[in-house]
N, C-alpha and C. Protein backbone atom coordinates (compact mmCIF):
# COMPACT_ATOMS: atom_id res chain seq x y z
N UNK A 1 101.17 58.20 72.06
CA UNK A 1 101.54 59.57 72.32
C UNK A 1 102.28 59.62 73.66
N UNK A 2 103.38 60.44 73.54
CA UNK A 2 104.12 60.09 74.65
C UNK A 2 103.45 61.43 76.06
N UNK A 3 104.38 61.24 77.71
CA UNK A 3 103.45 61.99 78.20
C UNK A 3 104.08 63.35 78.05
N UNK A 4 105.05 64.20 77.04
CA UNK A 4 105.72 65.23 77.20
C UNK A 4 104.61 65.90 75.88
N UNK A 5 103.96 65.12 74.78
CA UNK A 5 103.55 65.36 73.78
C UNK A 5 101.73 65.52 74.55
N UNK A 6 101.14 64.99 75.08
CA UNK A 6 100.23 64.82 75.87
C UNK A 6 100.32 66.16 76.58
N UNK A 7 101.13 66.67 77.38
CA UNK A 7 100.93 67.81 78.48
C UNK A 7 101.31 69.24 77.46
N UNK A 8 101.69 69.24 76.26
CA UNK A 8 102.43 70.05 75.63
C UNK A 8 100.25 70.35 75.12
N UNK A 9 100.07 69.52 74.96
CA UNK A 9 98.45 69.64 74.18
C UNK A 9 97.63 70.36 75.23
N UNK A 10 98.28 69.31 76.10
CA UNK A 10 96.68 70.24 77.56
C UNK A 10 97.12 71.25 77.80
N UNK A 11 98.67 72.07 77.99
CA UNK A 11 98.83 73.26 78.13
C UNK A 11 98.17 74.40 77.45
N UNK A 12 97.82 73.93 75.69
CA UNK A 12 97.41 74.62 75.39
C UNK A 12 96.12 74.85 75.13
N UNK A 13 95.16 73.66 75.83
CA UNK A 13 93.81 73.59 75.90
C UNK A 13 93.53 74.43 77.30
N UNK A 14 94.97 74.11 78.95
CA UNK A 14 94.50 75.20 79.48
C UNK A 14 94.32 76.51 79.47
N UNK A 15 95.58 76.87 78.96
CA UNK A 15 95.32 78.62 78.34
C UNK A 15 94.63 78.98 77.76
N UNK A 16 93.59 78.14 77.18
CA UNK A 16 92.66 79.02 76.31
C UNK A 16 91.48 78.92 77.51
N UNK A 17 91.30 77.77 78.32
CA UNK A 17 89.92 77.79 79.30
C UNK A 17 90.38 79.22 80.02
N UNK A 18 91.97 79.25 80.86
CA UNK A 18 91.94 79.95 81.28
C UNK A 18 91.91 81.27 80.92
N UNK A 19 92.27 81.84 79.91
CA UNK A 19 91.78 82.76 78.83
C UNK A 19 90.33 82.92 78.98
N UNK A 20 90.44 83.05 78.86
CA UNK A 20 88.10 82.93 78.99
C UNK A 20 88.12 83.37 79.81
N UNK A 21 88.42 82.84 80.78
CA UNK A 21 88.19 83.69 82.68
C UNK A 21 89.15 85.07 83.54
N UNK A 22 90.31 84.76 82.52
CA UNK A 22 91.63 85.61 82.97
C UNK A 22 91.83 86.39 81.68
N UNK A 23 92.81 87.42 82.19
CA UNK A 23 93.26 87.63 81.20
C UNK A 23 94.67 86.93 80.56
N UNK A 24 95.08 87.07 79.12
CA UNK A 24 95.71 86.46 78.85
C UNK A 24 97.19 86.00 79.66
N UNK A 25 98.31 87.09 80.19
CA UNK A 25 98.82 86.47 81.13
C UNK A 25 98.50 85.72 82.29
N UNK A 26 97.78 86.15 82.42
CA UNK A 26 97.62 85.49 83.97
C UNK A 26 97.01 83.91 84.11
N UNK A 27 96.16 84.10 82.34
CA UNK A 27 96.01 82.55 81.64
C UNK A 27 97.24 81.64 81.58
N UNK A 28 98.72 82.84 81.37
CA UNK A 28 99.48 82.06 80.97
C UNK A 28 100.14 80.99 82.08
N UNK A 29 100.45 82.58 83.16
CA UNK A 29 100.50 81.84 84.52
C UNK A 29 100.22 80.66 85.48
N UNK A 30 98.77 80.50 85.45
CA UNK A 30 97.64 79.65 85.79
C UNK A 30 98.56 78.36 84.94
N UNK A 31 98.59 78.26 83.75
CA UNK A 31 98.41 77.19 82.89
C UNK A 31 99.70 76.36 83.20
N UNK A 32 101.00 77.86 83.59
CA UNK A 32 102.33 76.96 84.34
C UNK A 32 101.85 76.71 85.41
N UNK A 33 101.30 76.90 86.47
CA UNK A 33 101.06 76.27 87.81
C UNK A 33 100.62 75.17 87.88
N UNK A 34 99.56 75.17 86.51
CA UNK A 34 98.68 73.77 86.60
C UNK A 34 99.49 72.46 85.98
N UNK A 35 100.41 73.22 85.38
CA UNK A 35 101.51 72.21 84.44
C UNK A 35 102.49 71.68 85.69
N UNK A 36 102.86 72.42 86.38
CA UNK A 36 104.19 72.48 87.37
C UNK A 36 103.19 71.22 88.28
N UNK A 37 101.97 71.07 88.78
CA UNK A 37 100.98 70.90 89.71
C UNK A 37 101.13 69.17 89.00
N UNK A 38 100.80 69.16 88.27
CA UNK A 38 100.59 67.77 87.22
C UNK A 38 102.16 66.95 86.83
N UNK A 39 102.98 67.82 86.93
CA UNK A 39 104.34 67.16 86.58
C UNK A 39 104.80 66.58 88.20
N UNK A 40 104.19 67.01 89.19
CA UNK A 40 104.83 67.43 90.58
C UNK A 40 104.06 66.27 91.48
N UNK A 41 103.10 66.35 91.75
CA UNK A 41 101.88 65.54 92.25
C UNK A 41 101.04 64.48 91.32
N UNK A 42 100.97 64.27 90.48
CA UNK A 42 99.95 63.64 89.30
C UNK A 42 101.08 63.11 88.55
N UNK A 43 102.60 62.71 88.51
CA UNK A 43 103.24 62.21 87.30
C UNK A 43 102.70 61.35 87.14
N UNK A 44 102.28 60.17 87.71
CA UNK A 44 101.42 58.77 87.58
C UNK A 44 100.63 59.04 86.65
N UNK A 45 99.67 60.27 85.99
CA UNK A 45 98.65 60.14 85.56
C UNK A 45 99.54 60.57 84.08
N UNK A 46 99.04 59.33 83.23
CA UNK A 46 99.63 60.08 81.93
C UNK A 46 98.51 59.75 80.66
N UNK A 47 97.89 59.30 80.93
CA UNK A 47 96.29 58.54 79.90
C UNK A 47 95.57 60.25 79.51
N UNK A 48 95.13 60.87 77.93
CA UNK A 48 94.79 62.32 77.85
C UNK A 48 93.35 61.81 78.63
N UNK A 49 92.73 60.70 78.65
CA UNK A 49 91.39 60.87 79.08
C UNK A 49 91.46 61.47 80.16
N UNK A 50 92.21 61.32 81.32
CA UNK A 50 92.72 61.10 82.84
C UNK A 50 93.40 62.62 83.17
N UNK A 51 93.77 63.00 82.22
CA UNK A 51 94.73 64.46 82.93
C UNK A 51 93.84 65.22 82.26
N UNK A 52 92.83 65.66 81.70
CA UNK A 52 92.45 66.61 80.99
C UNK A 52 91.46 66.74 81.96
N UNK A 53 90.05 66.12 82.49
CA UNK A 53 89.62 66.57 83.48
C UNK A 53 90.35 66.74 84.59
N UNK A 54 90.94 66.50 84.72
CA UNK A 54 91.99 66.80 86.32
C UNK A 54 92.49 67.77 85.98
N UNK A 55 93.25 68.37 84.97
CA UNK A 55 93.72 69.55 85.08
C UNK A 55 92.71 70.69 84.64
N UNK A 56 91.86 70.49 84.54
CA UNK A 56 90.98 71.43 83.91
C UNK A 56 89.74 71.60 85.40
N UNK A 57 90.08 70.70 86.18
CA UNK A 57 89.50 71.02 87.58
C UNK A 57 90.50 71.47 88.55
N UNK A 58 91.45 71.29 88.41
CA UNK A 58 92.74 72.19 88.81
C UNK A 58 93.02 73.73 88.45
N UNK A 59 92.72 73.76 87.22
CA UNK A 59 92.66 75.08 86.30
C UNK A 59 91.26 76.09 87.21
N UNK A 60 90.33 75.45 87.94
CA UNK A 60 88.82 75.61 88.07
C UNK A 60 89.11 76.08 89.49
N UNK A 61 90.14 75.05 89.84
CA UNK A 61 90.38 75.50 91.31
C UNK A 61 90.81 76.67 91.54
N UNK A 62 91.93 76.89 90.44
CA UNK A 62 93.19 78.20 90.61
C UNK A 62 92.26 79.72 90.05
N UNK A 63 91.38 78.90 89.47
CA UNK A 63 90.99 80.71 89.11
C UNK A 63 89.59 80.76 89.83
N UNK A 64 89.16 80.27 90.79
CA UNK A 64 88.56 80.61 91.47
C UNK A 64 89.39 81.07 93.18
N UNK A 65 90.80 80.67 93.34
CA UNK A 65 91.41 81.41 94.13
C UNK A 65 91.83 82.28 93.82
N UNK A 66 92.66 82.76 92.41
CA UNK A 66 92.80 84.29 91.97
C UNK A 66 91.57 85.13 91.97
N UNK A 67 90.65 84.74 91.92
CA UNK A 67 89.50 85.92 91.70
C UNK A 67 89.04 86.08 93.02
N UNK A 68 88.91 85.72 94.11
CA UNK A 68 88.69 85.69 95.85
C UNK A 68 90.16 86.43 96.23
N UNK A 69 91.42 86.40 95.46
CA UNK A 69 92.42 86.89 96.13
C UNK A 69 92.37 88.08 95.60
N UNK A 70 91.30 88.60 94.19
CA UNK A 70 91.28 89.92 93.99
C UNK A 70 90.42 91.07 94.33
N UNK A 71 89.37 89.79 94.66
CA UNK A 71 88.22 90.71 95.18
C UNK A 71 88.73 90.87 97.06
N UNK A 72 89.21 89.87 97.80
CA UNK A 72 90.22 90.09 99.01
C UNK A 72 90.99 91.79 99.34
N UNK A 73 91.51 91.75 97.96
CA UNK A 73 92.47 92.83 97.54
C UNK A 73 92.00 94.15 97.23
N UNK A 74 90.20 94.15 96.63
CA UNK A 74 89.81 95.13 95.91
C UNK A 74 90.62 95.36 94.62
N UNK A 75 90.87 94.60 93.76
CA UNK A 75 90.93 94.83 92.61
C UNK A 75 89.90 94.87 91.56
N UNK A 76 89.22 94.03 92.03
CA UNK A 76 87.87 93.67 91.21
C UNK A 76 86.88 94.87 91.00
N UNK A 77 87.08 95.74 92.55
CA UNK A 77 86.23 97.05 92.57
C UNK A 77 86.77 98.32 92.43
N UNK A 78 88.20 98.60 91.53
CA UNK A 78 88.88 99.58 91.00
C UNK A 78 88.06 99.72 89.60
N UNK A 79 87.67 101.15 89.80
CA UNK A 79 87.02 102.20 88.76
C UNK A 79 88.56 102.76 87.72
N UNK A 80 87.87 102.30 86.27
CA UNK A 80 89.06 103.17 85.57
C UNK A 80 88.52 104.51 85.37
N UNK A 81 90.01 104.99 85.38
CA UNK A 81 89.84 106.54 84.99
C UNK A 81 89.11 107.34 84.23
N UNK A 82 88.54 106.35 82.69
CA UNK A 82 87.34 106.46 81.94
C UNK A 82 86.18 106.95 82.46
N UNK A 83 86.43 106.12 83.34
CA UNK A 83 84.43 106.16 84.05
C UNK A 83 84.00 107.27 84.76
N UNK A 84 85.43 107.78 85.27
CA UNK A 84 85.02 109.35 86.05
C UNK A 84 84.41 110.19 85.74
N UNK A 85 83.45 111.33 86.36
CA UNK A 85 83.09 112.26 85.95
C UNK A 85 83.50 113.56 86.12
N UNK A 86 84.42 114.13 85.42
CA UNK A 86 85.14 115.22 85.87
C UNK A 86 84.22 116.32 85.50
N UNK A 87 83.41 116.43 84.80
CA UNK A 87 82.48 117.99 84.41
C UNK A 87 81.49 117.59 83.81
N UNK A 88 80.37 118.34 84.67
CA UNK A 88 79.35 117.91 84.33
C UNK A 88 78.62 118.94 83.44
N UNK A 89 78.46 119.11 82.05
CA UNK A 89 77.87 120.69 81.42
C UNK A 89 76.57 121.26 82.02
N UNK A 90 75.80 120.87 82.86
CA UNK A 90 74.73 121.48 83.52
C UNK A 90 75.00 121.66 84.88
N UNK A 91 76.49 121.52 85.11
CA UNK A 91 76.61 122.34 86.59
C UNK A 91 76.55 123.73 86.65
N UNK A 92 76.14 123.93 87.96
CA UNK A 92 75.96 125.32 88.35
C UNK A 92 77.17 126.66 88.76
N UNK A 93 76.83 127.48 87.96
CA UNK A 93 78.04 128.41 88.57
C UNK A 93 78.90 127.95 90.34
N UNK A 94 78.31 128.17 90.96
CA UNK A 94 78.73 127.85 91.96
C UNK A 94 79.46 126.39 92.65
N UNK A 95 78.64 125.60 92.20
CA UNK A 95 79.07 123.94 91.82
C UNK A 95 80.81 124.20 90.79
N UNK A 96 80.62 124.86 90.12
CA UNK A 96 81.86 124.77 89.14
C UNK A 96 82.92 125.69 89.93
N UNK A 97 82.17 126.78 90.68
CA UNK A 97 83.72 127.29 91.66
C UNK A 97 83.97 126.35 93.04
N UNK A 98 82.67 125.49 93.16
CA UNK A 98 83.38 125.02 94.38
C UNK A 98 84.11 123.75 94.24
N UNK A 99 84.16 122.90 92.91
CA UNK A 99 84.42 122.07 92.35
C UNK A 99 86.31 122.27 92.23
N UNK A 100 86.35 123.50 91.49
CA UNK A 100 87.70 123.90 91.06
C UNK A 100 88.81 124.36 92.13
N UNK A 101 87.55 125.33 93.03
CA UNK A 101 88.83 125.33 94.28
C UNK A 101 89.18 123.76 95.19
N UNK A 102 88.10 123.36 95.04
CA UNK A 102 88.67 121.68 95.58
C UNK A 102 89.38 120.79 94.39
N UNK A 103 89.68 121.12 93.75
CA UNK A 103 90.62 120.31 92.92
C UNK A 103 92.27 121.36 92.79
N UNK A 104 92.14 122.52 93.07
CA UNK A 104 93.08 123.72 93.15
C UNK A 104 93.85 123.33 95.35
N UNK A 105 93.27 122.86 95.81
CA UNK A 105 93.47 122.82 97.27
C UNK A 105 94.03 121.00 97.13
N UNK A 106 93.24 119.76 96.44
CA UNK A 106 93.98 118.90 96.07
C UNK A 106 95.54 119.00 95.01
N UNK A 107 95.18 119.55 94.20
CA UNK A 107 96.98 119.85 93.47
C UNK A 107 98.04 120.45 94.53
N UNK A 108 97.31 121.25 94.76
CA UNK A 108 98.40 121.91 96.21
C UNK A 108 99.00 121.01 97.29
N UNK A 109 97.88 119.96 97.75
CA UNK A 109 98.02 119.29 98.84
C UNK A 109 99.00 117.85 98.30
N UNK A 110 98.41 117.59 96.65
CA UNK A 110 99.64 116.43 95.81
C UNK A 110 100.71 117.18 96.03
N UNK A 111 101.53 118.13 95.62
CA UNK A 111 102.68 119.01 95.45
C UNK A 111 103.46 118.94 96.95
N UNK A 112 102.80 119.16 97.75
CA UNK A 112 103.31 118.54 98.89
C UNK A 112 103.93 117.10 99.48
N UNK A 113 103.33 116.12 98.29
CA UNK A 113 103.46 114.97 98.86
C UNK A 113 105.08 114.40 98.55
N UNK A 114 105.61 113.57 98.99
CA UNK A 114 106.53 113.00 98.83
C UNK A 114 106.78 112.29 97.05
N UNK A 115 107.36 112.42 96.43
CA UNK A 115 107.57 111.74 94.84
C UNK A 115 107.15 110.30 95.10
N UNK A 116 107.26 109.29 95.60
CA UNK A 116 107.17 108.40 95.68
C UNK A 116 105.29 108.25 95.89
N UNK A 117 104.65 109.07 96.39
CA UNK A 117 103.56 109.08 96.64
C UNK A 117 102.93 109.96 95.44
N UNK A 118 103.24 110.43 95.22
CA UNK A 118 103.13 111.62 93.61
C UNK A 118 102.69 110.28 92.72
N UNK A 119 104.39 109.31 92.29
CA UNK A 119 103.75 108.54 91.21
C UNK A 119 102.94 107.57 91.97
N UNK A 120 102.70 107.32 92.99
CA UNK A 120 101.63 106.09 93.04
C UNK A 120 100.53 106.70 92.96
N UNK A 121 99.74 108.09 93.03
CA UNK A 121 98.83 108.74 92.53
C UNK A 121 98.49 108.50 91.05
N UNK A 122 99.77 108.97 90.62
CA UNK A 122 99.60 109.06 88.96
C UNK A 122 99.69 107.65 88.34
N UNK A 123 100.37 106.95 89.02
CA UNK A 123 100.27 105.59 88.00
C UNK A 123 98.09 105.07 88.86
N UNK A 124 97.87 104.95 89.95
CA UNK A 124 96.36 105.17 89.67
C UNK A 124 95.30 105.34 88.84
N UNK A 125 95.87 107.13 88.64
CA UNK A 125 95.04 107.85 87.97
C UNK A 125 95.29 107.35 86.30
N UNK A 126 96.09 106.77 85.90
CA UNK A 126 96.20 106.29 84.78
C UNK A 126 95.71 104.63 84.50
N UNK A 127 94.95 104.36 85.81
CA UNK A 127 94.38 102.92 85.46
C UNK A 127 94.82 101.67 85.33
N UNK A 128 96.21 101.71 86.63
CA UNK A 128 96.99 100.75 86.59
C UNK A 128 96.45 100.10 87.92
N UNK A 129 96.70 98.72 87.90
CA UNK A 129 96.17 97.84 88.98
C UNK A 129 97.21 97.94 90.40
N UNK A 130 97.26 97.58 91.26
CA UNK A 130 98.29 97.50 91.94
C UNK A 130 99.21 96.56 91.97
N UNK A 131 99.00 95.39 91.19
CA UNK A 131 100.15 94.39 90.53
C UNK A 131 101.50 95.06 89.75
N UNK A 132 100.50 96.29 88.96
CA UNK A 132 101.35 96.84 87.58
C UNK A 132 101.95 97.67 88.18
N UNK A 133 101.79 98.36 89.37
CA UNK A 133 101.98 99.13 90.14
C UNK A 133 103.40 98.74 90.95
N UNK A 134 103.07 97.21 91.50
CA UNK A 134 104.30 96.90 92.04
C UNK A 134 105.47 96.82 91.33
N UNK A 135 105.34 96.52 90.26
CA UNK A 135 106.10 95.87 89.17
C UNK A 135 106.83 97.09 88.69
N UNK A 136 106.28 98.62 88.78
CA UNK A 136 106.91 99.46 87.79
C UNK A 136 107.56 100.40 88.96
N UNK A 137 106.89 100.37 90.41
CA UNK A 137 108.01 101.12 91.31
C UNK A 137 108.76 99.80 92.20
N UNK A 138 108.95 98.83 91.57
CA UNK A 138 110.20 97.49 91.79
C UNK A 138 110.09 97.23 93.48
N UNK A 139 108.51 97.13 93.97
CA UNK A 139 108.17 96.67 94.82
C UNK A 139 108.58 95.28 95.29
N UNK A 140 108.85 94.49 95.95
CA UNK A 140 108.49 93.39 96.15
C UNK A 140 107.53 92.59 96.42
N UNK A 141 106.94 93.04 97.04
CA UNK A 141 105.57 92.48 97.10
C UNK A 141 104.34 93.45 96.68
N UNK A 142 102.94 92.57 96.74
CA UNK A 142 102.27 93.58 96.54
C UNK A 142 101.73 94.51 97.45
N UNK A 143 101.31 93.88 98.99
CA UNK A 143 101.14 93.89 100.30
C UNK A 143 102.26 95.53 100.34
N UNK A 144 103.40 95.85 100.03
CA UNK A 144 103.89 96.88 99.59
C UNK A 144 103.60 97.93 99.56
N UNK A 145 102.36 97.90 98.03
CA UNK A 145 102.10 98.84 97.59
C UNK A 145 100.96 99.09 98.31
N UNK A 146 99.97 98.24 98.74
CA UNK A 146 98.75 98.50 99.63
C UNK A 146 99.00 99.46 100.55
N UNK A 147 100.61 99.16 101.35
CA UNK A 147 100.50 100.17 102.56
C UNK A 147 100.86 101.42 102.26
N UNK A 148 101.80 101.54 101.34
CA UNK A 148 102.36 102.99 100.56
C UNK A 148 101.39 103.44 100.33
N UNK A 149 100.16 102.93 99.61
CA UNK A 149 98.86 103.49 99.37
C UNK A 149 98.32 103.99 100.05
N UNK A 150 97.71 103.05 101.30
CA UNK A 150 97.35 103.73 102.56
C UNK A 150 97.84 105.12 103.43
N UNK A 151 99.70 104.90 103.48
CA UNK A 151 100.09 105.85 104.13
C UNK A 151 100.08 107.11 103.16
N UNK A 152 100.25 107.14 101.74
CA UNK A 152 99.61 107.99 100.80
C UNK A 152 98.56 108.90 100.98
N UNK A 153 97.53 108.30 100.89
CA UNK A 153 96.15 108.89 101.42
C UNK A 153 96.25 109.31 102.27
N UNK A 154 96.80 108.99 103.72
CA UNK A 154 96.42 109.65 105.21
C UNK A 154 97.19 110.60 104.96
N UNK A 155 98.48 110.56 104.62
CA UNK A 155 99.24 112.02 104.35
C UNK A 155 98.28 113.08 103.88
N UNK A 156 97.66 112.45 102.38
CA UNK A 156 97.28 113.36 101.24
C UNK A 156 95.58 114.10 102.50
N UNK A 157 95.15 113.20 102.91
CA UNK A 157 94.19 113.39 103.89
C UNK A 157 94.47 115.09 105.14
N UNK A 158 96.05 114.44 105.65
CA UNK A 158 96.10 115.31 106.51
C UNK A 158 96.61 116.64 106.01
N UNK A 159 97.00 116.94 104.44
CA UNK A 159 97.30 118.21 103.63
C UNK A 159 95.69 118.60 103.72
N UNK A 160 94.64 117.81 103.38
CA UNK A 160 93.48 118.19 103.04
C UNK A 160 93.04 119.24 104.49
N UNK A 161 93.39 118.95 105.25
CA UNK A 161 92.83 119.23 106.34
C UNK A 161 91.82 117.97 106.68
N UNK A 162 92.41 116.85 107.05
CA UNK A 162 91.44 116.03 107.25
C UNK A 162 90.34 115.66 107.34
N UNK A 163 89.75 116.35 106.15
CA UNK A 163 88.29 116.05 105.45
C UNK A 163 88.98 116.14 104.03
N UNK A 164 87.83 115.17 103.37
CA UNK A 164 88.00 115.19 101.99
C UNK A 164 87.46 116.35 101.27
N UNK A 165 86.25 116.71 101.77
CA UNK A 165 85.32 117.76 101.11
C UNK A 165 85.26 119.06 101.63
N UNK A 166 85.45 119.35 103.20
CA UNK A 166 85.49 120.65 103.59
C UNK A 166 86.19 121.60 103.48
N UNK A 167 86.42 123.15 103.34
CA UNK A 167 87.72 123.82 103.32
C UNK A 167 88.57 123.59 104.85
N UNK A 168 90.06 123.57 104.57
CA UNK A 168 90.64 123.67 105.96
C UNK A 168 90.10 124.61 106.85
């Protein structure tokens, strides 16, 4: 078996380990790095006994640095939009007016914001990561969108009257 027929096999034994742990792109990703990694550094190794644990501890390596670079990032601890609790049926009259004028004083205070800060709200609120995020307002990096985010909020903060919960 030659070594182009050999790495064509482990590619697709890594995408599926990495599959398991990732999701499927990012399986796919992983599986070129680990390929690029093995063609680059490891050509010597061409025996399947010999590259299959090695790349599959390579594979072990890389997705244990993507998952430290997401939890780094707070991706790992983004709530989808699902999970929210927007109304609760045993709230209290009063709970439900003070609920509504703080969501009536937030729309007001979004409407104010700059468009660019509008959709990074809304692509959020629709349960997009900040990867997908970079990708769809043609960020360059992701580091990008983190700070747009940030300066987002302090804006959206200082419409609030800089409290989240109190009236101005």
């Amino acid at each position: 078996m030659e070594r182009d027929e050999v790495l064509s096999r482990l590619r697709e034994r890594i995408v599926g380990f990495a599959a398991f742990h990732l999701s499927r792109d990012s399986a796919e990703d992983l599986a070129q790095e680990v390929m690029l990694l093995l063609h680059v550094k490891y050509s010597e190794v061409s025996e399947l006994g010999d590259l299959v644990p090695l790349a599959l501890r390579i594979a072990r390596f890389k997705i244990a640095a993507a998952r430290r670079k997401a939890h780094r990032r707070g991706e790992d601890r983004q709530a989808g939009i699902e999970d929210a609790v927007l109304a609760d049926p045993g709230m209290s009259p009063s709970d439900f007016v003070e609920r509504r004028e703080m969501l009536e004083r937030l729309a007001a205070a979004l409407r104010q914001l700059s468009g660019r800060c509008r959709e990074l709200f809304r692509l959020k609120l629709q349960g997009k990561g900040f990867g997908e995020i970079r990708e769809i307002l043609g960020a360059r990096s992701v580091n990008t969108i983190y700070t747009w985010d940030f300066r987002c909020r302090k804006q959206l903060l200082e419409r609030l009257g800089g409290n989240w919960e109190a009236e101005p």
